[in-house]
Every structure is written in structure tokens, then in C-alpha cells.
N, C-alpha and C. Protein backbone atom coordinates (compact mmCIF):
# COMPACT_ATOMS: atom_id res chain seq x y z
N UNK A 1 -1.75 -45.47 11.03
CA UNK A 1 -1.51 -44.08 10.68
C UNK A 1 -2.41 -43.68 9.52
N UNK A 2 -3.41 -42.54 9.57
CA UNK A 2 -4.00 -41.66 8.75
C UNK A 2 -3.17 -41.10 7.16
N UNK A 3 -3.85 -41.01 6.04
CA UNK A 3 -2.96 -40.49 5.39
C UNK A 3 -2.46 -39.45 5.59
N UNK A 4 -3.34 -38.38 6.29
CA UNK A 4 -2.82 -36.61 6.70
C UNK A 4 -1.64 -37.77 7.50
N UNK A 5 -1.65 -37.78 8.36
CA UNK A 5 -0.62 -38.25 9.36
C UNK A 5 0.95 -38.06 8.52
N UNK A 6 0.40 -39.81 7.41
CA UNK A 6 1.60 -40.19 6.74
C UNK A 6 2.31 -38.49 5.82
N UNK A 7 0.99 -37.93 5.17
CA UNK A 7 1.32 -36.34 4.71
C UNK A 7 2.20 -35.52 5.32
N UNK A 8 1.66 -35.40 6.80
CA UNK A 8 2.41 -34.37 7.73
C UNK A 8 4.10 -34.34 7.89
N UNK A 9 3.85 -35.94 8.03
CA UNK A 9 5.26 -36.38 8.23
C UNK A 9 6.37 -35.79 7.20
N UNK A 10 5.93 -36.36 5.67
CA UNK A 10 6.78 -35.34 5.10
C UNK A 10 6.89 -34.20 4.98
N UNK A 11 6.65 -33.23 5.60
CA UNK A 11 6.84 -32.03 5.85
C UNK A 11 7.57 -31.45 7.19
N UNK A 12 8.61 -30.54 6.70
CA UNK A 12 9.31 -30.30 8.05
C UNK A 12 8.70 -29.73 8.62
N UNK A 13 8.92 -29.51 9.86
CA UNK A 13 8.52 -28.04 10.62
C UNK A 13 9.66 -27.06 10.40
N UNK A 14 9.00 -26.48 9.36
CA UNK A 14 9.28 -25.51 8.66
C UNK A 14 9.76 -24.17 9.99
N UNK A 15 10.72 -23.00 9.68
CA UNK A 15 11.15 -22.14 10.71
C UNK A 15 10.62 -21.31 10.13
N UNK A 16 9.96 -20.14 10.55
CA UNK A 16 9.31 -18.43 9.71
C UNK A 16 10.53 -18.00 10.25
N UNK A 17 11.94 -17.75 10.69
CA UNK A 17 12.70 -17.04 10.70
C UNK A 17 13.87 -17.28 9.31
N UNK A 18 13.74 -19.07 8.94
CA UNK A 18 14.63 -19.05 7.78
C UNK A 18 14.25 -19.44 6.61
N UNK A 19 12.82 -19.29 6.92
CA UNK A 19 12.24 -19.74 5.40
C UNK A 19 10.80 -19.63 5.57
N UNK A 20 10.31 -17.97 5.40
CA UNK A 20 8.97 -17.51 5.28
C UNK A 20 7.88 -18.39 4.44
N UNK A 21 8.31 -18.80 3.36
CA UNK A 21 7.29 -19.15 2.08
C UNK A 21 7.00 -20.97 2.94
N UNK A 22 8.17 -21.42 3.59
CA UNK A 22 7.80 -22.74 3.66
C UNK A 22 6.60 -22.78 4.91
N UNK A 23 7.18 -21.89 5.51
CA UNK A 23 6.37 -21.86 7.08
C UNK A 23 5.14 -21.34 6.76
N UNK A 24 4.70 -20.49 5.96
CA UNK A 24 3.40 -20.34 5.40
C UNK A 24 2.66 -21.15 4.18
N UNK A 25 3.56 -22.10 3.49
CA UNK A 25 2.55 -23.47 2.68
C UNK A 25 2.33 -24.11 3.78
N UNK A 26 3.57 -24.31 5.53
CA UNK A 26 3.09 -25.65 6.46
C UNK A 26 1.83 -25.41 6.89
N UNK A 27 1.53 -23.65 7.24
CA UNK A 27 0.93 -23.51 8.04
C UNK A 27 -0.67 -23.37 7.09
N UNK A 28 -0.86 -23.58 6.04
CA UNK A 28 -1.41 -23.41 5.38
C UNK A 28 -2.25 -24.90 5.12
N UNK A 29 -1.09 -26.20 5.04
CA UNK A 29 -2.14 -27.41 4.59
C UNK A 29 -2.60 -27.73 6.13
N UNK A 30 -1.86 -26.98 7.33
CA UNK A 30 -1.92 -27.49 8.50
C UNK A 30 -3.53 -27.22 8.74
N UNK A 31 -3.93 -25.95 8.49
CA UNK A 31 -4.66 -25.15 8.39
C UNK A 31 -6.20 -26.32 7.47
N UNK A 32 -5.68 -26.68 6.21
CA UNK A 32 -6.64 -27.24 5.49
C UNK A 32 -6.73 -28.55 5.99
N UNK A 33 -6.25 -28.92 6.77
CA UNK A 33 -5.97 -30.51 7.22
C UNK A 33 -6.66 -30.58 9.06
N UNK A 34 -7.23 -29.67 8.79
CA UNK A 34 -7.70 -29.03 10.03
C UNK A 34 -6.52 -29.61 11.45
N UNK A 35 -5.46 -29.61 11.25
CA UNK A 35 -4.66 -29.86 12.49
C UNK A 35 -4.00 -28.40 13.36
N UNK A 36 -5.04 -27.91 13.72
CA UNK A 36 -4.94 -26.73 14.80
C UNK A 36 -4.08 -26.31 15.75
N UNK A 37 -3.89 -27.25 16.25
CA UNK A 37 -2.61 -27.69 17.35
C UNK A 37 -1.36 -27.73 17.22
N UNK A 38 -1.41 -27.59 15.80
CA UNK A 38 0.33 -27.65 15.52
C UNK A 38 0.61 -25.82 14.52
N UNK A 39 -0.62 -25.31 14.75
CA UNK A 39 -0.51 -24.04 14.26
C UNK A 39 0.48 -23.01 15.22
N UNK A 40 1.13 -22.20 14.09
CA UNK A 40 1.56 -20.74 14.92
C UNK A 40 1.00 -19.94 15.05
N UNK A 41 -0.25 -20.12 15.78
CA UNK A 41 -1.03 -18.76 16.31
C UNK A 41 -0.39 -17.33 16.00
N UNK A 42 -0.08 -17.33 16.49
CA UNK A 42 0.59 -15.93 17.13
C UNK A 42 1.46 -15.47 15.40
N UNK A 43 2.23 -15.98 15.30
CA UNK A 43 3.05 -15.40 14.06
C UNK A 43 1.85 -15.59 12.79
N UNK A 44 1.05 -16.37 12.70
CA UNK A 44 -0.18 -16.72 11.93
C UNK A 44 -1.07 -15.36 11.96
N UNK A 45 -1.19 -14.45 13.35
CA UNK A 45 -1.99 -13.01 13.52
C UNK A 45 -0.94 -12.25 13.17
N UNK A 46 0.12 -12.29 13.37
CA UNK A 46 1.41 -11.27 12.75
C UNK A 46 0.69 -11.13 11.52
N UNK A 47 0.96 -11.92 10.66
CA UNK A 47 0.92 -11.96 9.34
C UNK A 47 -0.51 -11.86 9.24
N UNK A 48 -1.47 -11.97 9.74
CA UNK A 48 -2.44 -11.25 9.42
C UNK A 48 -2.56 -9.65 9.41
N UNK A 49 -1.75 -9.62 10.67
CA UNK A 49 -1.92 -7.91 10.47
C UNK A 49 -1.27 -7.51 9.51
N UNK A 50 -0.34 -7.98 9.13
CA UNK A 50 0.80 -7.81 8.16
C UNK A 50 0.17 -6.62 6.87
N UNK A 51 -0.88 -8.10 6.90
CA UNK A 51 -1.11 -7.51 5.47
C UNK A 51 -1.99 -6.28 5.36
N UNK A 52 -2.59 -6.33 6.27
CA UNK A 52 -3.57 -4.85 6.53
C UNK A 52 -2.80 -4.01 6.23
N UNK A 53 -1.67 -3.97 6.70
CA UNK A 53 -0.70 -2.85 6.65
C UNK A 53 0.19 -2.81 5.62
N UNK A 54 0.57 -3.58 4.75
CA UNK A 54 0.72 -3.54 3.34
C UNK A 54 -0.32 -2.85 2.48
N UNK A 55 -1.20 -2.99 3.06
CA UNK A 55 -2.49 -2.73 2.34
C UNK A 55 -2.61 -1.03 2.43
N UNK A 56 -2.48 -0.54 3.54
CA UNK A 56 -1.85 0.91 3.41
C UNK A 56 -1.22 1.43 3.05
N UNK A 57 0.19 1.00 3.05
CA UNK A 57 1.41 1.07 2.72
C UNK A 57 1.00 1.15 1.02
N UNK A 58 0.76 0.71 0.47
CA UNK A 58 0.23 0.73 -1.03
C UNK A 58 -0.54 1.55 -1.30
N UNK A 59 -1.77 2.04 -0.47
CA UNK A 59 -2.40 3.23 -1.08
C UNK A 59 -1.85 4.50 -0.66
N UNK A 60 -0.71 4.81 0.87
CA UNK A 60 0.01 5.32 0.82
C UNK A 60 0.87 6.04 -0.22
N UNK A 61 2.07 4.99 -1.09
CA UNK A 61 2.50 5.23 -1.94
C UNK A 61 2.03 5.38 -3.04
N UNK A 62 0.70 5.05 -3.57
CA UNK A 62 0.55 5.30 -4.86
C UNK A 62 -0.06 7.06 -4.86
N UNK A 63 -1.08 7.60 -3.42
CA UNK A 63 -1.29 8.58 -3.38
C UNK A 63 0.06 9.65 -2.79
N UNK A 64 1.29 9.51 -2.60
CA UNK A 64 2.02 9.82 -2.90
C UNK A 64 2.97 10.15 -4.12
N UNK A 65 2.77 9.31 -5.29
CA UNK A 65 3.19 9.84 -6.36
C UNK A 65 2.38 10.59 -7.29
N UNK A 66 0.54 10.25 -6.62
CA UNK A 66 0.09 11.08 -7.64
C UNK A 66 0.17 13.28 -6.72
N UNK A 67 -0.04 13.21 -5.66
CA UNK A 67 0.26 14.01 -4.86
C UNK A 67 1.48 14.86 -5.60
N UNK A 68 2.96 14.27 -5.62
CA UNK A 68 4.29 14.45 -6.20
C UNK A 68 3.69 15.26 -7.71
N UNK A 69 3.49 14.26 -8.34
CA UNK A 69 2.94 14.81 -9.59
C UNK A 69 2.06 16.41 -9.77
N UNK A 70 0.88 16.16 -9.22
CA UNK A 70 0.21 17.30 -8.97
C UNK A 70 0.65 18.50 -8.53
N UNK A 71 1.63 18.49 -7.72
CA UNK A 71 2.55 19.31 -7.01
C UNK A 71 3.85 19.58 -7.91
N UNK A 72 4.09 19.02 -8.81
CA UNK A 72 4.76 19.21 -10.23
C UNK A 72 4.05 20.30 -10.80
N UNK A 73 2.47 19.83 -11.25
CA UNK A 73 2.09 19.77 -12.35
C UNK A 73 1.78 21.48 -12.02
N UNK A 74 1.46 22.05 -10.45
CA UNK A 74 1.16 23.05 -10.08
C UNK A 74 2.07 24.39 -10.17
N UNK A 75 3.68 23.17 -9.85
CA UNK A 75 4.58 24.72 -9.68
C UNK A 75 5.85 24.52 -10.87
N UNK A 76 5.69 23.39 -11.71
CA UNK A 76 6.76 24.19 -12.98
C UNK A 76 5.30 23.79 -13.92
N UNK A 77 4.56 24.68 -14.27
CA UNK A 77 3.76 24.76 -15.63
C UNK A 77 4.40 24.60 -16.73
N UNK A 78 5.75 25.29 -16.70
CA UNK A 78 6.84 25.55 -17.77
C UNK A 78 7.00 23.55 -18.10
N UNK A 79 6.97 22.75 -17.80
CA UNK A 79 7.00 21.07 -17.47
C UNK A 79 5.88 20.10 -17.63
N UNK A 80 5.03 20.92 -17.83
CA UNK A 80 3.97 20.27 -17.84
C UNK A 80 3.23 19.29 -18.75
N UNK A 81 3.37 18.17 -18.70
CA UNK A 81 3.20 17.25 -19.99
C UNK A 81 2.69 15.72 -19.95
N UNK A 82 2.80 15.08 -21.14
CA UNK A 82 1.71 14.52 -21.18
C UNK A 82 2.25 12.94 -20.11
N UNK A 83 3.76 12.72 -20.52
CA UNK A 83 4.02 11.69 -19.15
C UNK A 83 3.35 11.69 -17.30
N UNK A 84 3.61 13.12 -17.50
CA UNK A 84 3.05 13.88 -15.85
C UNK A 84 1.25 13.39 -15.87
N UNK A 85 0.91 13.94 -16.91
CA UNK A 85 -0.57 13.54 -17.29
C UNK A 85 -0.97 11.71 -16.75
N UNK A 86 -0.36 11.40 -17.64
CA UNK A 86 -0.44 9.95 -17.94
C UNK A 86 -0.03 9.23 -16.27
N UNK A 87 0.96 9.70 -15.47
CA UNK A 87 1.08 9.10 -14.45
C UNK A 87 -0.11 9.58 -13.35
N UNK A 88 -0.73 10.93 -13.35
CA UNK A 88 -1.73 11.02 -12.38
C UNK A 88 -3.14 10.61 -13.21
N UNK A 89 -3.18 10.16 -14.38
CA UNK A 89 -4.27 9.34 -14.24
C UNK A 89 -4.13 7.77 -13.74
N UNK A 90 -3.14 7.11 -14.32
CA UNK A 90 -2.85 6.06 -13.67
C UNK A 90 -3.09 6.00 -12.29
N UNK A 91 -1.96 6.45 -11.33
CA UNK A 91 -2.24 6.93 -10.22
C UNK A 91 -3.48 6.73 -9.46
N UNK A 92 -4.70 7.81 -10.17
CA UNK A 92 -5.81 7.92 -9.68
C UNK A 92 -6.71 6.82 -9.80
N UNK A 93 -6.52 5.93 -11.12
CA UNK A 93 -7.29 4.96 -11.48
C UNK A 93 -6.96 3.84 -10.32
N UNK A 94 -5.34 3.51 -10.28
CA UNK A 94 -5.55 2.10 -9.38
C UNK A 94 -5.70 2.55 -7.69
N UNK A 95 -5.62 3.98 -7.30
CA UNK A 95 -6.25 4.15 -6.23
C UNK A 95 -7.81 3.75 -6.07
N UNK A 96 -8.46 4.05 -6.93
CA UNK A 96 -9.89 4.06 -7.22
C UNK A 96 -10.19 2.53 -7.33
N UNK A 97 -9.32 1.76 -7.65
CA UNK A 97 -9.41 -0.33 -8.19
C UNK A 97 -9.06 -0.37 -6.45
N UNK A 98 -8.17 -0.02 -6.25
CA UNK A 98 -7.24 -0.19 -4.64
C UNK A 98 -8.42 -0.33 -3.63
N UNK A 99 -9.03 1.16 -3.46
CA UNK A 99 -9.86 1.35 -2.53
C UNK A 99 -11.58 0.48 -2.60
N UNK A 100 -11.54 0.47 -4.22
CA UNK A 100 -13.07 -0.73 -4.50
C UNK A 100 -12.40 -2.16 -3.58
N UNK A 101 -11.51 -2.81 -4.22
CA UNK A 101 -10.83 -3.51 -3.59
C UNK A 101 -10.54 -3.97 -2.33
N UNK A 102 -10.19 -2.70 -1.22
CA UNK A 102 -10.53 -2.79 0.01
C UNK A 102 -11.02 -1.56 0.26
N UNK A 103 -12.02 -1.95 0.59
CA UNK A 103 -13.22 -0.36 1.21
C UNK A 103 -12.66 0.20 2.82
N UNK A 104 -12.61 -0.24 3.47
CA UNK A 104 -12.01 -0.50 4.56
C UNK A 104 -10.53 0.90 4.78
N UNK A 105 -10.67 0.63 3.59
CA UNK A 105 -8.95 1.87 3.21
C UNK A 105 -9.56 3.29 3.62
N UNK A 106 -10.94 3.11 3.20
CA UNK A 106 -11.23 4.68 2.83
C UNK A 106 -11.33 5.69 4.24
N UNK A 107 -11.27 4.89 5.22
CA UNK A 107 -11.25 5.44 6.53
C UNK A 107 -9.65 6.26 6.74
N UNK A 108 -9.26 5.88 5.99
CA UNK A 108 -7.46 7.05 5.68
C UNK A 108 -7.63 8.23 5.00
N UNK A 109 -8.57 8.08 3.70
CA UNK A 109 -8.64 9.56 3.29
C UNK A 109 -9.25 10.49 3.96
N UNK A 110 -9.69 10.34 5.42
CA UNK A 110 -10.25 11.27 6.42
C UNK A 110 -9.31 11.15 7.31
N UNK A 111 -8.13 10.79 7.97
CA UNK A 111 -7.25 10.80 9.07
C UNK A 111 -6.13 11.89 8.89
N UNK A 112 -6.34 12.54 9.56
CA UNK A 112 -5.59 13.96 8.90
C UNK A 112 -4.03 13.36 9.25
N UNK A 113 -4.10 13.09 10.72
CA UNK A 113 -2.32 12.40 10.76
C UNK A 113 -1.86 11.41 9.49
N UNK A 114 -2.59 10.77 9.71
CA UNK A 114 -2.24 9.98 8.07
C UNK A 114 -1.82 10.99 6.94
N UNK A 115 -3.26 11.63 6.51
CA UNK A 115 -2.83 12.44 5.35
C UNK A 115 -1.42 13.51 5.42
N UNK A 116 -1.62 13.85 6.55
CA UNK A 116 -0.17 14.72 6.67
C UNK A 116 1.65 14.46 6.80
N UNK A 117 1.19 12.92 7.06
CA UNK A 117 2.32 12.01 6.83
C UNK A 117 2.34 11.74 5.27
N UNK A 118 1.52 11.01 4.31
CA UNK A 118 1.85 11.42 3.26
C UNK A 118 1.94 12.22 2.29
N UNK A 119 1.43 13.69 2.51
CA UNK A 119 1.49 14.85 2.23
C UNK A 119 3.26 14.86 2.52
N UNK A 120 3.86 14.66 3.35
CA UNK A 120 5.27 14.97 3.37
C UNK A 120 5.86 14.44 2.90
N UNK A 121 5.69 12.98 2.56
CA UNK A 121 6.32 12.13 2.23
C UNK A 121 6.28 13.08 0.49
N UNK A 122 5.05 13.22 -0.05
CA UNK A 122 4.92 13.75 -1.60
C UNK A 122 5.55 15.12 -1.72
N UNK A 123 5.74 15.77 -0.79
CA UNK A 123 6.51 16.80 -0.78
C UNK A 123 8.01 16.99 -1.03
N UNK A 124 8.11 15.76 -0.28
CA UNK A 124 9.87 15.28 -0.81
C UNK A 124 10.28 14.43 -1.72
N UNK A 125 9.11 13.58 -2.35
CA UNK A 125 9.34 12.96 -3.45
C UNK A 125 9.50 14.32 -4.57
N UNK A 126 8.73 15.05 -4.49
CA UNK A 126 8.43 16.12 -5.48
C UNK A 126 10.23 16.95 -5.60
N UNK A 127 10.28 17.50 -4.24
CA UNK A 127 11.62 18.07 -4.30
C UNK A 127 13.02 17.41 -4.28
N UNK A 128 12.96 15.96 -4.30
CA UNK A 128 13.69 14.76 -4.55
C UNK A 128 14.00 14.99 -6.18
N UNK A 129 12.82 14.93 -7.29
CA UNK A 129 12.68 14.84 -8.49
C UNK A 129 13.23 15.98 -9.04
N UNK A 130 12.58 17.25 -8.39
CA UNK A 130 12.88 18.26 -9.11
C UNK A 130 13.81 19.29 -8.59
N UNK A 131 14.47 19.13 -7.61
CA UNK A 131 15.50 20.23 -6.69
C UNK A 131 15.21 21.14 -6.53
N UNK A 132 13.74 21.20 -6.50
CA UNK A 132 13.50 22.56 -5.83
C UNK A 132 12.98 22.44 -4.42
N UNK A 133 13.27 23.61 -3.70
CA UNK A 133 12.31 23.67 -2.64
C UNK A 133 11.38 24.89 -2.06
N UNK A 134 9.81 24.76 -3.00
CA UNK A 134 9.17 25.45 -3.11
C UNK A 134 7.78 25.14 -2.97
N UNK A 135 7.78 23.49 -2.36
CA UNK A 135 6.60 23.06 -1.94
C UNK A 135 6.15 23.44 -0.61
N UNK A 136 4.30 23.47 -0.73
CA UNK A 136 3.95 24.05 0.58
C UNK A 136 3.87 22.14 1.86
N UNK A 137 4.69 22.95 2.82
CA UNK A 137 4.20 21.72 4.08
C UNK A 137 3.33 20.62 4.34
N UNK A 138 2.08 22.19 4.31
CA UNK A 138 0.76 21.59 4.55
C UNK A 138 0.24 21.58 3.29
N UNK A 139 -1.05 20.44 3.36
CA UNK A 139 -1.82 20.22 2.09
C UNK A 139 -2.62 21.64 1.57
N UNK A 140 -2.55 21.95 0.07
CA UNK A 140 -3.45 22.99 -0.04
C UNK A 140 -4.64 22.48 -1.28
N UNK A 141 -4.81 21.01 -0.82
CA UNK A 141 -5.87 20.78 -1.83
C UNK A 141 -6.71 19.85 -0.89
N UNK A 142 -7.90 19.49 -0.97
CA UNK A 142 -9.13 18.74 -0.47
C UNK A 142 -8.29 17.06 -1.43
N UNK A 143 -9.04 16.51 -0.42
CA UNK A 143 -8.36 14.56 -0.91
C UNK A 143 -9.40 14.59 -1.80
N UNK A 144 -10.77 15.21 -1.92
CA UNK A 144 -11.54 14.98 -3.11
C UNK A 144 -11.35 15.44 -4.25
N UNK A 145 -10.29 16.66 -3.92
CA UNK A 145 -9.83 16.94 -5.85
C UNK A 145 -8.75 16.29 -6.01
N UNK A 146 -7.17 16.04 -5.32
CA UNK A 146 -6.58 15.38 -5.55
C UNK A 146 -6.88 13.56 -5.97
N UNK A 147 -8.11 13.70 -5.69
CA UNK A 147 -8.74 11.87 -6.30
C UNK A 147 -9.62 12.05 -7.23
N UNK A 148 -10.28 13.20 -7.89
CA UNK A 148 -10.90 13.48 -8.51
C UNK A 148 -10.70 13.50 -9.87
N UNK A 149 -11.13 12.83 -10.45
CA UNK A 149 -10.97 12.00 -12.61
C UNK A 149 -10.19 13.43 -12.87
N UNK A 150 -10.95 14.40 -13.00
CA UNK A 150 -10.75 15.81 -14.14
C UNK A 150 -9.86 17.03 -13.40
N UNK A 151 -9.65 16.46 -12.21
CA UNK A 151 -9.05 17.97 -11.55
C UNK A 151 -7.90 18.24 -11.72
N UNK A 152 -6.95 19.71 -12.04
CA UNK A 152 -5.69 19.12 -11.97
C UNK A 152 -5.76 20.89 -11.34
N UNK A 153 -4.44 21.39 -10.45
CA UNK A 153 -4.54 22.18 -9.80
C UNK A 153 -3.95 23.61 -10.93
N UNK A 154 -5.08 24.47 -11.02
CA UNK A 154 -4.10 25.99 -11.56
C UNK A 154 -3.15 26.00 -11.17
């Protein structure tokens, strides 16, 4: 017997239904131990896609709160301040780290179904926060000023 061998052995075969983290270290030395054959294909591409889509899901939400904000910052002026400030630069900055990060993203800030899904989503975060309901539906700003360092809407 090989040492991988004697290695393998101590390791269970781990279940991805009752214990995610183990089934992804098995599948992981399985992976570095080049033993192929005992891989989960298939749940192995799950979780590949997985993460793509986390990966949206994150620039999703973060351009959703800066969206929320902006849409604050537009219709109570009377509110307008420097926390509100401080969160749409944030906001904008780790979108900007996000998207260097994965370039690949930027094919969303042109998908209008996309954008109009989180356009709603920021619409109701906004009227979630503030009880009003006086936000517009549809977007009334370009994704290049809402991502834009200096812009903030009259």
C-alpha cells in the first residue's frame, strides 16, 4: 500500500448532504492526490457554478444598497447626510475592487433584465427604510452615474 493509499484511508467518504466543509477538504486532497475516480463530478460543477453566482449575488446587493441610498439621497434632501454619504462611497468603492476582481461581472451592468431586477429590489430596500412610497419603478439614472466617484443625483 502507497502512502496516498494509507492517507485516503483515513478519511471518510465524507456526505455533501451532511457535512459540506468535509466533502469539499475530501474532494479537494482527492483532487491534489490526483485520484480522479473517486471525485464528485457533478456536485464538484454544482459548486463551481455556485460560486459564479455568489459572485453576482454580491455585486447585486452591494449595487442595491448603494442604488437605496441614492434614491434616499434624491427624495428626502431634508436627510441628507454624511452616514448616507459615507455608505455610497463605500458602496461604490468595493463595487469598483468587486468588479477589478472579477471582470467577467461587468457584462451585468449592461443586462437590462438584470438591472431592472435590482433596480426593484433598491426600490424596496429604500421604501423598506424609509416608509415611503414615492420611488420611481423604473431606473431614472444611467449605471454610469450611479457608479460614478462624484455623482450624486439633484
Amino acid at each position: 500500500m502507497t502512502t496516498q493509499t494509507l492517507e485516503r484511508e483515513k478519511l471518510s467518504i465524507a456526505d455533501y448532504e451532511t457535512d459540506i466543509l468535509a466533502w469539499a477538504n475530501e474532494q479537494a486532497w482527492l483532487i491534489r492526490n490526483r485520484q480522479f475516480d473517486l471525485l464528485d463530478i457533478d456536485r464538484i460543477a454544482e459548486e463551481i457554478e455556485d460560486v459564479g453566482k455568489s459572485e453576482q449575488r454580491e455585486l447585486a446587493n452591494r449595487i442595491v444598497i448603494l442604488i437605496a441610498h441614492l434614491l434616499k439621497w434624491k427624495f428626502q434632501p431634508e436627510r441628507q447626510g454624511r452616514s448616507w454619504l459615507i455608505t455610497i462611497r463605500n458602496q461604490r468603492k468595493a463595487i469598483d475592487i468587486h468588479l477589478k476582481e472579477v471582470p467577467s461581472l461587468k457584462v451585468k451592468l449592461n443586462d437590462t433584465q438584470w438591472l431592472d431586477v435590482v433596480w426593484g429590489d433598491a426600490v424596496y430596500l429604500a421604501s423598506k427604510e424609509t416608509g415611503l412610497d414615492i420611488f420611481p419603478e423604473k431606473s431614472i439614472w444611467s449605471t454610469d452615474d450611479i457608479l460614478s466617484e462624484s455623482w450624486l443625483p439633484a
